[in-house]
C-alpha atoms as a PDB file:
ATOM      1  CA  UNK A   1       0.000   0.000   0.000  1.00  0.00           C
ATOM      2  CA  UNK A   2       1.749   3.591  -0.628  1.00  0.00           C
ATOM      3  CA  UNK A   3       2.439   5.487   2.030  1.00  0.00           C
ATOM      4  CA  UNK A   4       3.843   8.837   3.068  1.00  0.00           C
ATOM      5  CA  UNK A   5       5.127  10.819   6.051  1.00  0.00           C
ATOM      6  CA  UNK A   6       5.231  14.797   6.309  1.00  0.00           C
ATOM      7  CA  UNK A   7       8.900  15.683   6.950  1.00  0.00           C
ATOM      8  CA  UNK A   8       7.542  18.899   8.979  1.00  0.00           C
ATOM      9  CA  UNK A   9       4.831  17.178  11.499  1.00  0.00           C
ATOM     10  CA  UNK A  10       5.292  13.544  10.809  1.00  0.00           C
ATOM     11  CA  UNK A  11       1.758  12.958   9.572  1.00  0.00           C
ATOM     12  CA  UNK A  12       1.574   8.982   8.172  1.00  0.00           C
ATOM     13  CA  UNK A  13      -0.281   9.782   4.959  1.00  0.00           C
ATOM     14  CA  UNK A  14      -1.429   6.214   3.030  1.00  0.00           C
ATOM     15  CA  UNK A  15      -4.335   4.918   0.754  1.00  0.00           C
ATOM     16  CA  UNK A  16      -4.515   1.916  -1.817  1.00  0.00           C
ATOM     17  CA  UNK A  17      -4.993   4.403  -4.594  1.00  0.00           C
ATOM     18  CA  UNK A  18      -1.488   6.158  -5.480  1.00  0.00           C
ATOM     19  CA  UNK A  19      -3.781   8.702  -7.182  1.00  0.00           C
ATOM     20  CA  UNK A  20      -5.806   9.606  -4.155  1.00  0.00           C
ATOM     21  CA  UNK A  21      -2.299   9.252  -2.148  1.00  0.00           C
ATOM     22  CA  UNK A  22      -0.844  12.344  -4.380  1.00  0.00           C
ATOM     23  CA  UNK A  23      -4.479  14.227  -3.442  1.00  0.00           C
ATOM     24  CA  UNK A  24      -4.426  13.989   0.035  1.00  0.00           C
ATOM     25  CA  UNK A  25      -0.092  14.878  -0.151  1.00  0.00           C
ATOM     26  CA  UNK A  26      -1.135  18.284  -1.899  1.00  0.00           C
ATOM     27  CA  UNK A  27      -4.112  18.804   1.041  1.00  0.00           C
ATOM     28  CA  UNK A  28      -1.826  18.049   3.582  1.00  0.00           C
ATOM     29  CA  UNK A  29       1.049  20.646   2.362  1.00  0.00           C
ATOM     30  CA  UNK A  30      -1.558  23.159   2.087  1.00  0.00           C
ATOM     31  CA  UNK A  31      -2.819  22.883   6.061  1.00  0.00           C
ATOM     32  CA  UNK A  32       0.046  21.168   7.379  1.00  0.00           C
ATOM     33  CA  UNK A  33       0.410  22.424  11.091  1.00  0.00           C
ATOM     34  CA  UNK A  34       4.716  22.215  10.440  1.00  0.00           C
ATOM     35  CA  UNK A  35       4.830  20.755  14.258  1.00  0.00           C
ATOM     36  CA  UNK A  36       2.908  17.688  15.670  1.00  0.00           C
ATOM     37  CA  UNK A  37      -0.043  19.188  18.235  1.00  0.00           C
ATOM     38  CA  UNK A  38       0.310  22.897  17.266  1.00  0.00           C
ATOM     39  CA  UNK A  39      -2.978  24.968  17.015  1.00  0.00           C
ATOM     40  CA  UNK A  40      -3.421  26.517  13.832  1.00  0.00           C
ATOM     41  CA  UNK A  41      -6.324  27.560  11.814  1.00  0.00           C
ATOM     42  CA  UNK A  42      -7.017  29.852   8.763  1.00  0.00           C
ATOM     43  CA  UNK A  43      -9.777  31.476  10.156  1.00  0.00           C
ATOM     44  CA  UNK A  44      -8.756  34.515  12.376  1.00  0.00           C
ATOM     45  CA  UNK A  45     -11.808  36.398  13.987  1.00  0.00           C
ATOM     46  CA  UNK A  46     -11.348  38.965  16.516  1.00  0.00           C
ATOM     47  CA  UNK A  47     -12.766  37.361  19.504  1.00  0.00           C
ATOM     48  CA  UNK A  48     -14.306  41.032  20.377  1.00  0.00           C
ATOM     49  CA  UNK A  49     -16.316  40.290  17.166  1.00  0.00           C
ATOM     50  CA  UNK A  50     -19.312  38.717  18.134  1.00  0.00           C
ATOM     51  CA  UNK A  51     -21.495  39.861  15.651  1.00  0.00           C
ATOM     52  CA  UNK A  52     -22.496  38.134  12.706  1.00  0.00           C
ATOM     53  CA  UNK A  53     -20.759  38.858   9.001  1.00  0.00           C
ATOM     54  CA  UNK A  54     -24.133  38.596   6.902  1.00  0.00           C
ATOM     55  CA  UNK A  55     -26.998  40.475   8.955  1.00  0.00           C
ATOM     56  CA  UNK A  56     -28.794  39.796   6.384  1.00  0.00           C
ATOM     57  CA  UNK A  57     -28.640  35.939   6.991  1.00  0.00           C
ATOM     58  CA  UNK A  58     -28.777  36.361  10.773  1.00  0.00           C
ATOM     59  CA  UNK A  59     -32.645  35.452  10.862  1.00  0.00           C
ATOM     60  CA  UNK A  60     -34.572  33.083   8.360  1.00  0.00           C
ATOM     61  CA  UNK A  61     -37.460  33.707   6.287  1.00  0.00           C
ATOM     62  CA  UNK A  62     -39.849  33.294   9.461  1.00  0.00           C
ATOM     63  CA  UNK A  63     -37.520  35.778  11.640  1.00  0.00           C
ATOM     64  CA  UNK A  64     -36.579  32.911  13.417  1.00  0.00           C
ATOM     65  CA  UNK A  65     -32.344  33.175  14.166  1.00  0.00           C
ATOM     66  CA  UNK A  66     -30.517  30.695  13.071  1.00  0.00           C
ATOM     67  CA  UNK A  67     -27.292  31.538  14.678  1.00  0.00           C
ATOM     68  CA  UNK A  68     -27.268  31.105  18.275  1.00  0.00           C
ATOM     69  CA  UNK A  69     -26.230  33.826  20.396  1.00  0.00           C
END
């Protein structure tokens, strides 16, 4: 079965399908954390920033919210 490891985190990458293999490789480079355990995430929102983005889309058709507050 091919099989890969990330040389920045160590990640043990493998699937039956070389194809699919190379697919999740390119995710993988693209989110890769670089160390083993470290928080990361691509989506930075000032924690002051409570409010919604889309007002629009803060209530449904009905007026009903559909975000929790």
């Amino acid at each position: 079965m091919p099989e890969l490891t990330c040389s920045d985190c160590g990640k043990h990458l493998f699937h039956e399908n070389e194809d699919t293999l190379k697919i999740q490789k390119t995710v993988h480079e693209k989110f890769c954390r670089k160390k083993s355990g470290e928080t990361h995430s691509f989506m930075h929102r000032d924690p002051t920033h409570m409010n919604t983005f889309d007002s629009e889309r803060e209530n449904d058709v009905k007026g009903v919210p559909i975000l929790k507050k």
